[in-house]
N, C-alpha and C. Protein backbone atom coordinates (compact mmCIF):
# COMPACT_ATOMS: atom_id res chain seq x y z
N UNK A 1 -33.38 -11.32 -0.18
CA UNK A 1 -33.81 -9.97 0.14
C UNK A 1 -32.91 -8.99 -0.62
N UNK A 2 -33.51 -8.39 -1.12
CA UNK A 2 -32.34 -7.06 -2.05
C UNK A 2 -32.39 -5.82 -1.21
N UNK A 3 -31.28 -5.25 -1.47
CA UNK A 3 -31.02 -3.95 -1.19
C UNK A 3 -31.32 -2.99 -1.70
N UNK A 4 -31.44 -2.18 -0.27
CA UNK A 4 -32.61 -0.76 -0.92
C UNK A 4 -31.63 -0.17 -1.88
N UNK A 5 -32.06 0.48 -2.95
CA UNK A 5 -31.20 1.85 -3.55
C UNK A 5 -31.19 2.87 -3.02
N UNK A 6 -30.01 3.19 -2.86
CA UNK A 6 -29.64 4.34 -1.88
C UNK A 6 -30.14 5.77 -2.65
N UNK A 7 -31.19 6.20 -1.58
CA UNK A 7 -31.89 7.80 -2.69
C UNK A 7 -31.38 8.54 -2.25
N UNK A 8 -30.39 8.54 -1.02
CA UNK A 8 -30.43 9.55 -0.04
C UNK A 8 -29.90 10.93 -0.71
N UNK A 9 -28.97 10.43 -2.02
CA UNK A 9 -28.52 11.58 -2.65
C UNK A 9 -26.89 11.90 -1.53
N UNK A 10 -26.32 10.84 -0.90
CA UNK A 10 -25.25 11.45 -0.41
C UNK A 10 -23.84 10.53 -1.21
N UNK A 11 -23.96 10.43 -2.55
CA UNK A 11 -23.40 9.91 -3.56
C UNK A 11 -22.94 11.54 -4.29
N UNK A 12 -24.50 12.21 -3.98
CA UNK A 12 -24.35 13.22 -5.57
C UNK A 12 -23.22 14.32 -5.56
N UNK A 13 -22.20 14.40 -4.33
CA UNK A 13 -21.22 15.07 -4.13
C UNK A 13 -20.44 14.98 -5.03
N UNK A 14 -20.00 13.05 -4.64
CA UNK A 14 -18.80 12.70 -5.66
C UNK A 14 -18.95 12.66 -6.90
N UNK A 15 -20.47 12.30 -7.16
CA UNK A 15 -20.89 12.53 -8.64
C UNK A 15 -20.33 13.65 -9.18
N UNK A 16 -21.02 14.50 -8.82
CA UNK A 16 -20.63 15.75 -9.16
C UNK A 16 -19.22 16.29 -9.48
N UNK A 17 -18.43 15.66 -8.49
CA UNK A 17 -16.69 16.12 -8.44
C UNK A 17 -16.15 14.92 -9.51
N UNK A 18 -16.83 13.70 -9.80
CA UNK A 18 -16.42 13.00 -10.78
C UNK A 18 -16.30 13.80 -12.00
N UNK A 19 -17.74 13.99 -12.34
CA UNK A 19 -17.73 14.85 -13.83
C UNK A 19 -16.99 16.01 -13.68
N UNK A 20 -16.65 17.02 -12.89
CA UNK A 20 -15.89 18.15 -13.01
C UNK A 20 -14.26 17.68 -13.25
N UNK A 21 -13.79 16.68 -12.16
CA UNK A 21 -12.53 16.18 -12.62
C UNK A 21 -12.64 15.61 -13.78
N UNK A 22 -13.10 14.90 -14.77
CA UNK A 22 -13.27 14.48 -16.05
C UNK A 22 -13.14 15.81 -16.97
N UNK A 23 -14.28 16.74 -16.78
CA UNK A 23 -14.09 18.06 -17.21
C UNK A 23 -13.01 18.59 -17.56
N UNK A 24 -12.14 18.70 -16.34
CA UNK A 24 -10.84 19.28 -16.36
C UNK A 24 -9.66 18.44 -17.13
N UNK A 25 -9.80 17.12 -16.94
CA UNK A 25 -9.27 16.52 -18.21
C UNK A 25 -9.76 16.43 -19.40
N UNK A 26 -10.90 16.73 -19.95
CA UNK A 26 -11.06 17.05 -21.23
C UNK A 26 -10.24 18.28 -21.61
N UNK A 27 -10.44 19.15 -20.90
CA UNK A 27 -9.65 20.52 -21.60
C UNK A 27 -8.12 20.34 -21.37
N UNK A 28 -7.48 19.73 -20.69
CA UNK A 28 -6.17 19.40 -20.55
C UNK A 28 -5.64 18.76 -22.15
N UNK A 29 -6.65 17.38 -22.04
CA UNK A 29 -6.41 16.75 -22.98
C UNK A 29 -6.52 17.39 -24.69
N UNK A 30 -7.47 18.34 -24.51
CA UNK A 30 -7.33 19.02 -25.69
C UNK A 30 -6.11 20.14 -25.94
N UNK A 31 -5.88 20.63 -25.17
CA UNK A 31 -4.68 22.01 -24.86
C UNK A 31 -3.90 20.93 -25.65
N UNK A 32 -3.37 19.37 -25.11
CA UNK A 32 -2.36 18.77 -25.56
C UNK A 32 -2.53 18.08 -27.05
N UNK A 33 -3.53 17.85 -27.65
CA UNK A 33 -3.82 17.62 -28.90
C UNK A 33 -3.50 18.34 -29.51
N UNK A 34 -3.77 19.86 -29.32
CA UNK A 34 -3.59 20.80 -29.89
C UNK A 34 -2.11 21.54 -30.59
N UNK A 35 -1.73 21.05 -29.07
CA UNK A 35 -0.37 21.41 -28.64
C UNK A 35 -0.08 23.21 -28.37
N UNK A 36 -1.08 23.11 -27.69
CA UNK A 36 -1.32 24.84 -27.34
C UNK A 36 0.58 24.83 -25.77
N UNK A 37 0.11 26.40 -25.90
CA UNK A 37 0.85 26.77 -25.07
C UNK A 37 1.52 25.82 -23.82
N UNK A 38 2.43 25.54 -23.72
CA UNK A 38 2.83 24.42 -22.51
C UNK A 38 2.59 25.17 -21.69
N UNK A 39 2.85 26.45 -21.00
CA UNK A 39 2.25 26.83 -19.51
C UNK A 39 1.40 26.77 -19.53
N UNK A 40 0.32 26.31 -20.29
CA UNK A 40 -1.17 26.73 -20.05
C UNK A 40 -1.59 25.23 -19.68
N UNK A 41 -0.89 23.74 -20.41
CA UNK A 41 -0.83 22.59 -20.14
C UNK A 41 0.05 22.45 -18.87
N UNK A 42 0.53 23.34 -18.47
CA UNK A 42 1.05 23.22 -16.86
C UNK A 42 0.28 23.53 -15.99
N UNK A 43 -0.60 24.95 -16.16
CA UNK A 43 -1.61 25.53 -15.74
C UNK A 43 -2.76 24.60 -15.33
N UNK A 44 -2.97 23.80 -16.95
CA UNK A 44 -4.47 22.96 -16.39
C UNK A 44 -4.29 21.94 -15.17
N UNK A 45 -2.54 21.10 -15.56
CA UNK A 45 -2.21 20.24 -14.95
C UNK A 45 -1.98 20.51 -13.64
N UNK A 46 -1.66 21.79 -12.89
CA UNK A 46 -1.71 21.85 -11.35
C UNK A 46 -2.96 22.44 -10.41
N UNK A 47 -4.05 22.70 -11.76
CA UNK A 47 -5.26 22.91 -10.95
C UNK A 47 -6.06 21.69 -11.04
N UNK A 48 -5.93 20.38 -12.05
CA UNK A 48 -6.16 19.29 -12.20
C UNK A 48 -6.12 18.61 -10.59
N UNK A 49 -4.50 18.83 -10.77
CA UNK A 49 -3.63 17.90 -9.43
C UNK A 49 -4.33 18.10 -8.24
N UNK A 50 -4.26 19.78 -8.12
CA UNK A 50 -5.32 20.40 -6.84
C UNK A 50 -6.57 19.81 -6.24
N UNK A 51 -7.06 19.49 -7.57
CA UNK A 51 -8.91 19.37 -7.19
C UNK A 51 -8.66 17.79 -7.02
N UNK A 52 -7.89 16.73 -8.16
CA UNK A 52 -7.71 15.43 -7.72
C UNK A 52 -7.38 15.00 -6.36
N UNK A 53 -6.37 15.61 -5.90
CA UNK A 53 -5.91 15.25 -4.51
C UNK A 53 -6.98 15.60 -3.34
N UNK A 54 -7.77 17.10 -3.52
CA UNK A 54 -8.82 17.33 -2.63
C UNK A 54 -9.90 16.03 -2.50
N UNK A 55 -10.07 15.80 -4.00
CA UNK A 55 -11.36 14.30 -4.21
C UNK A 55 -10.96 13.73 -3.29
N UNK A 56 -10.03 13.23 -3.43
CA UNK A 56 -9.49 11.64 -2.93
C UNK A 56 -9.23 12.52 -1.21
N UNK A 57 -9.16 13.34 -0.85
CA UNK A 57 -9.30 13.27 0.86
C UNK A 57 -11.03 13.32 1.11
N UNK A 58 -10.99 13.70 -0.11
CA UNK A 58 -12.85 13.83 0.49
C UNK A 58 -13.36 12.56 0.44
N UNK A 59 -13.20 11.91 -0.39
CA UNK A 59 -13.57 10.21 -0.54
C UNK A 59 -13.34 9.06 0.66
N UNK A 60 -11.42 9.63 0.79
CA UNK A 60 -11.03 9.24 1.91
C UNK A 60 -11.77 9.26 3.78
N UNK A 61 -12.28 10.67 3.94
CA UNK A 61 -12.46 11.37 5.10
C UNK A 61 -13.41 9.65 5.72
N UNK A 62 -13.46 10.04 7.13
CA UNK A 62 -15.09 9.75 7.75
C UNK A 62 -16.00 10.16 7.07
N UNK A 63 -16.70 8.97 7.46
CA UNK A 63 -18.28 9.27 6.83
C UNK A 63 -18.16 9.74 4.94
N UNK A 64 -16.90 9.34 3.62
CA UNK A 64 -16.93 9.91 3.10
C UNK A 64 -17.36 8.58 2.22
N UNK A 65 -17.24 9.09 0.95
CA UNK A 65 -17.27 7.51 -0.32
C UNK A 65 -17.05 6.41 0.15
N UNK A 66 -15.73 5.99 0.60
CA UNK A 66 -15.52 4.66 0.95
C UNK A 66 -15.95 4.17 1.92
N UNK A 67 -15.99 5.15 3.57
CA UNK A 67 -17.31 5.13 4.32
C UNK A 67 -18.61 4.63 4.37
N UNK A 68 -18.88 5.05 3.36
CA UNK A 68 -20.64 4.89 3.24
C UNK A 68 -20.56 3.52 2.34
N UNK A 69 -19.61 3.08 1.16
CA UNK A 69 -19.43 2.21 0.85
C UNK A 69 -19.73 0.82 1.65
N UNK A 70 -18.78 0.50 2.61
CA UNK A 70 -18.20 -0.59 3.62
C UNK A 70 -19.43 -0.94 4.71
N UNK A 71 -19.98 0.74 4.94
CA UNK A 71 -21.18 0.80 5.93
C UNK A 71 -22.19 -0.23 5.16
N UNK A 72 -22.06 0.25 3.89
CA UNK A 72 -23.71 -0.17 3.57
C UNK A 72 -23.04 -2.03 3.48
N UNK A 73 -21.71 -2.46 2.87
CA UNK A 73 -21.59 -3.60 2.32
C UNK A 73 -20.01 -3.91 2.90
N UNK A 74 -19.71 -4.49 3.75
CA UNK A 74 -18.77 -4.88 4.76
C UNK A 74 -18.23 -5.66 3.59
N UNK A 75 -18.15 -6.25 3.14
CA UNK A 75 -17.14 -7.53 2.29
C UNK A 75 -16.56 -6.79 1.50
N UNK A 76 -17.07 -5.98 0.87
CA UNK A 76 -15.98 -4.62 0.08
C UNK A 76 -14.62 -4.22 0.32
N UNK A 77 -14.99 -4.11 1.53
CA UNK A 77 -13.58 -3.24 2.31
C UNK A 77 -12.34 -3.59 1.59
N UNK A 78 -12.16 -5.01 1.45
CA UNK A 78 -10.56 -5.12 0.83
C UNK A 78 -10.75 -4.40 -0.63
N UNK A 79 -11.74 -4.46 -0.84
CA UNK A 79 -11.67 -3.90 -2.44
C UNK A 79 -11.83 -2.24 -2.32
N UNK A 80 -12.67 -1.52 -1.29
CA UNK A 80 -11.97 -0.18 -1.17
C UNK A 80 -10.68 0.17 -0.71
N UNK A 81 -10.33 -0.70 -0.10
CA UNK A 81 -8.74 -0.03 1.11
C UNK A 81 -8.14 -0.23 -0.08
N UNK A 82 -8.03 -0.92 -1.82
CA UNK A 82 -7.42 -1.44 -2.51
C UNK A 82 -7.33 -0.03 -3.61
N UNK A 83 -8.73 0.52 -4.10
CA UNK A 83 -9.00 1.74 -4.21
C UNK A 83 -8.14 3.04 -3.45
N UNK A 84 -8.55 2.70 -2.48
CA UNK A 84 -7.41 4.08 -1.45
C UNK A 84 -6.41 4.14 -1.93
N UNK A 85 -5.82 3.13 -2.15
CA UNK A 85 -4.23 3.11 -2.11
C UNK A 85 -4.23 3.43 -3.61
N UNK A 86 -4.45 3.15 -4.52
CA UNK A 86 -4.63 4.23 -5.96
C UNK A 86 -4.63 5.27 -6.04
N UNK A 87 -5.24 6.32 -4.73
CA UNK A 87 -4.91 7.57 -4.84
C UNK A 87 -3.66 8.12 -4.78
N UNK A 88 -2.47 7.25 -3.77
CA UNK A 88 -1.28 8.29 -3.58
C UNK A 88 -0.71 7.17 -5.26
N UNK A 89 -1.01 6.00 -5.66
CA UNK A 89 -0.19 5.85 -6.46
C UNK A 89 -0.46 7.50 -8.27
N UNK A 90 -1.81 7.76 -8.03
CA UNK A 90 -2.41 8.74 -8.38
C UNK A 90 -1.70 10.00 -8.66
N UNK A 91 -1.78 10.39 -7.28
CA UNK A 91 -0.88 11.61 -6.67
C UNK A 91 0.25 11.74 -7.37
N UNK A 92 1.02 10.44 -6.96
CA UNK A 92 3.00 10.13 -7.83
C UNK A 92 2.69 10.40 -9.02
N UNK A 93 2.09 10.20 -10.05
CA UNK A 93 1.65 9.72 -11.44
C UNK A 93 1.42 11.87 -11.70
N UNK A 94 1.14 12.33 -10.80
CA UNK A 94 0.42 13.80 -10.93
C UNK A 94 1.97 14.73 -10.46
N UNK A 95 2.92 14.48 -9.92
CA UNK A 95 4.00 14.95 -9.73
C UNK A 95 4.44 14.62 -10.52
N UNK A 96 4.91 13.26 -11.12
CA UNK A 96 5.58 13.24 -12.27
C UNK A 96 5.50 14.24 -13.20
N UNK A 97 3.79 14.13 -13.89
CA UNK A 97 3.65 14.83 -14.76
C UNK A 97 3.84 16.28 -14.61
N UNK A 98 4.22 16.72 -13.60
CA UNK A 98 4.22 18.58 -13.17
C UNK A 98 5.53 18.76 -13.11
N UNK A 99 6.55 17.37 -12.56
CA UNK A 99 7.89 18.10 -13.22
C UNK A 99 8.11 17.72 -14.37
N UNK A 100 7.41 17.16 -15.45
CA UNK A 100 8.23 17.17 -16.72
C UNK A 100 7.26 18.49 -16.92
N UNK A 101 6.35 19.14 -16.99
CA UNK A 101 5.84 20.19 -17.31
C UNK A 101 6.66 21.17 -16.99
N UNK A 102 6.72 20.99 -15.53
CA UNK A 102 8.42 22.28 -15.77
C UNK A 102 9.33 22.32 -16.19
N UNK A 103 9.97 21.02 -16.84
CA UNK A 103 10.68 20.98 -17.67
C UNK A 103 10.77 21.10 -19.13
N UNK A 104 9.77 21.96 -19.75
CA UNK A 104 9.29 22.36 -21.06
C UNK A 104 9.98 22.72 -21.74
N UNK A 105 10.49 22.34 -23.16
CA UNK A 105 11.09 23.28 -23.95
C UNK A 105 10.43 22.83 -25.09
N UNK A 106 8.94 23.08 -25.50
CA UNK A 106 8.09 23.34 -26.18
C UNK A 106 8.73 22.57 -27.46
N UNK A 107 9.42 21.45 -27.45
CA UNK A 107 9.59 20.57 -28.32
C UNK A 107 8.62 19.20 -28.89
N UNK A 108 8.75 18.91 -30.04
CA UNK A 108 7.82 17.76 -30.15
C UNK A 108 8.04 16.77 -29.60
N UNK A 109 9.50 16.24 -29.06
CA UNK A 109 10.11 15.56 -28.10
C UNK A 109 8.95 15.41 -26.85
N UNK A 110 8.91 16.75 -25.99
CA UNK A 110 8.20 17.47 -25.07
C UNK A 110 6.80 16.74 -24.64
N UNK A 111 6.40 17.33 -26.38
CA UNK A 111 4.76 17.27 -26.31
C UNK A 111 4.57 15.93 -26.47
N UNK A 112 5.31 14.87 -27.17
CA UNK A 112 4.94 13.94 -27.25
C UNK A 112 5.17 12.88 -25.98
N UNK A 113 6.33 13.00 -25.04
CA UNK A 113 6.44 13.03 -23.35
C UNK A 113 5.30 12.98 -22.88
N UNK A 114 4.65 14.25 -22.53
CA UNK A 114 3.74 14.70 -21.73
C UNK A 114 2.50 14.37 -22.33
N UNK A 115 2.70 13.96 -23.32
CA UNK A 115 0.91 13.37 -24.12
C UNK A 115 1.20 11.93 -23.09
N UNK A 116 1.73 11.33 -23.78
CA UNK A 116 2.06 9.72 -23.10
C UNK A 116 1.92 9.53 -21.78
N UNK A 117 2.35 10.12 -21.08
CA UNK A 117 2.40 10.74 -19.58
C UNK A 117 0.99 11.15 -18.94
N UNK A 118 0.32 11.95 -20.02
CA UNK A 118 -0.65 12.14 -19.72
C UNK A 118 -2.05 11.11 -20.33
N UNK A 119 -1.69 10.05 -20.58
CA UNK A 119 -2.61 9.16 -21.50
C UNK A 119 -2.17 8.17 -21.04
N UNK A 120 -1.17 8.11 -20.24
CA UNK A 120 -1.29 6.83 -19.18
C UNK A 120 -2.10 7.01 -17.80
N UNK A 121 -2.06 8.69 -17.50
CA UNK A 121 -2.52 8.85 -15.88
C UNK A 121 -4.36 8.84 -16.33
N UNK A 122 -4.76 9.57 -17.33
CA UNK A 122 -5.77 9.29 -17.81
C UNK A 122 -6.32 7.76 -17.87
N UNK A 123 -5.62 6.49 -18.73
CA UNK A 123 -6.34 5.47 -18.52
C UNK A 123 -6.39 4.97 -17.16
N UNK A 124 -5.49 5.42 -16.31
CA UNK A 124 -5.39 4.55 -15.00
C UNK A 124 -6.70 5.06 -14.35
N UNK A 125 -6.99 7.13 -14.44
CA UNK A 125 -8.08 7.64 -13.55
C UNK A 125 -9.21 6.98 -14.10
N UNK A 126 -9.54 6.33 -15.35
CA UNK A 126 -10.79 6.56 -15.98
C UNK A 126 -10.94 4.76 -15.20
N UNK A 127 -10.05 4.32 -15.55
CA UNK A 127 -10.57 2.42 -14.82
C UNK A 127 -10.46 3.11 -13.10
N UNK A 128 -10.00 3.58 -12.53
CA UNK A 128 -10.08 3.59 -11.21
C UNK A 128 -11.66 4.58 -10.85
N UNK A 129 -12.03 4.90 -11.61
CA UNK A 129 -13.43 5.92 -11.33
C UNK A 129 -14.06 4.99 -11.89
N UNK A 130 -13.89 3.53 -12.61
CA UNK A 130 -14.92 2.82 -12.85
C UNK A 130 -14.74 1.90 -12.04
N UNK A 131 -14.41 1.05 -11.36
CA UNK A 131 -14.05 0.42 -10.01
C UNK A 131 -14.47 1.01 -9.00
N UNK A 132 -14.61 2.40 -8.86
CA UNK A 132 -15.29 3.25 -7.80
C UNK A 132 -16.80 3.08 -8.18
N UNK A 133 -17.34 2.92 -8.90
CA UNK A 133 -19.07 3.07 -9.65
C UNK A 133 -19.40 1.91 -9.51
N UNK A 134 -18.77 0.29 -9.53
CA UNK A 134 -18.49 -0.87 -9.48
C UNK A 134 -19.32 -1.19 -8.41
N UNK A 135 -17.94 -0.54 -7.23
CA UNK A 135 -18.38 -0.73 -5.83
C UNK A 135 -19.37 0.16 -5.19
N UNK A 136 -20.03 1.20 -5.59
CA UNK A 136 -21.46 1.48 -5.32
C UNK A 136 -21.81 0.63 -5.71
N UNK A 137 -22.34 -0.02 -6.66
CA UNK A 137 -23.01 -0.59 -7.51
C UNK A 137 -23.30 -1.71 -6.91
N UNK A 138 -22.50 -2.33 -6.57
CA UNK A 138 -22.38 -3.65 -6.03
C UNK A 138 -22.96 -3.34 -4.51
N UNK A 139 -22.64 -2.72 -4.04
CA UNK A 139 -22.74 -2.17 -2.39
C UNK A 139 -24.23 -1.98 -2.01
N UNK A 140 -25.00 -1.16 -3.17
CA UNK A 140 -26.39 -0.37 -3.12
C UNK A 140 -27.34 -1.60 -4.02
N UNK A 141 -26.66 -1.66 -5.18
CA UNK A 141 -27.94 -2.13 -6.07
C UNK A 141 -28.00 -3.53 -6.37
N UNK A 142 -27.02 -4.54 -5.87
CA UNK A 142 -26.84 -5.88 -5.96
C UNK A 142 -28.19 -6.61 -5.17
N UNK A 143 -28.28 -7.39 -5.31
CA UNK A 143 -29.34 -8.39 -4.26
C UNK A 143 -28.61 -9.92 -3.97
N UNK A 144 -28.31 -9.61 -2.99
CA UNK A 144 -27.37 -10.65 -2.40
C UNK A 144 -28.34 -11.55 -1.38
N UNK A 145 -29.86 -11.83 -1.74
CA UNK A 145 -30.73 -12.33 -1.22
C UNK A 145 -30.04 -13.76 -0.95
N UNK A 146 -31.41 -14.04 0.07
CA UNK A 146 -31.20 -15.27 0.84
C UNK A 146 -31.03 -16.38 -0.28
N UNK A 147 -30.47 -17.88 -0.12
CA UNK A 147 -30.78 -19.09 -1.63
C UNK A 147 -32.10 -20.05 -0.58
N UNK A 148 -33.22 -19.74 -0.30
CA UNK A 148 -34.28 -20.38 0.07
C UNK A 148 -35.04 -21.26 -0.75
């Protein structure tokens, strides 16, 4: 028996806050290519931090992402509670990077720091938002039918 696909549309939140947090690291990531103004790469980086940390309580909450996850597909769970815990390692990874940002002295030293810094927290968000798509995926669109 397969599982329905979920239409309900109560995905399209996080969707939505996926691509905007991606968003906001594109323009981060460019400020730092660029090597534009470091307050302004501080700037992106604590309204980044802001909206990241909001995601992840919203994901977190009742009834939120991982919620509806577990609801629909119980065997998950170790693999979301595994997810959760990525967020505060997340979080650390997002302080780091805000005090070396205050610690700027617009050196290539600096920029090349805070690129690295920032191109490690980047590969970690981009595999952890695909591990999140995974487990919809698996949760909603798998068919874990009967072997009759």
């Amino acid at each position: 028996m397969a599982i329905e696909l979920d239409t309900s549309g109560k995905f399209d939140p996080f969707v939505d806050e996926h691509e905007a947090l991606h968003e906001s690291l594109r323009k981060l990531r460019w400020v730092l290519d660029e090597c534009k103004s470091p307050r302004e790469a501080a700037q992106l980086l604590a309204e980044f931090s802001d909206h990241a940390r909001a995601h992840f309580v919203h994901e977190e909450q009742p009834d939120g992402f991982f919620d509806s996850v577990v609801d629909q597909a119980p065997r998950l769970k170790t693999r979301a509670d595994a997810l959760i815990q990525e967020h505060s390692v997340m979080s650390t990874k997002l302080v780091e990077l805000a005090e070396l940002a205050s610690d700027c002295t617009d050196s290539d030293e600096w920029w090349s720091a805070f690129r690295d810094g920032f191109e490690s927290f980047w590969q970690s968000f981009c595999q952890h938002e695909r591990l999140e798509n995974d487990l919809v995926q698996e949760a909603f669109h798998d068919d874990i039918g009967s072997k009759d």
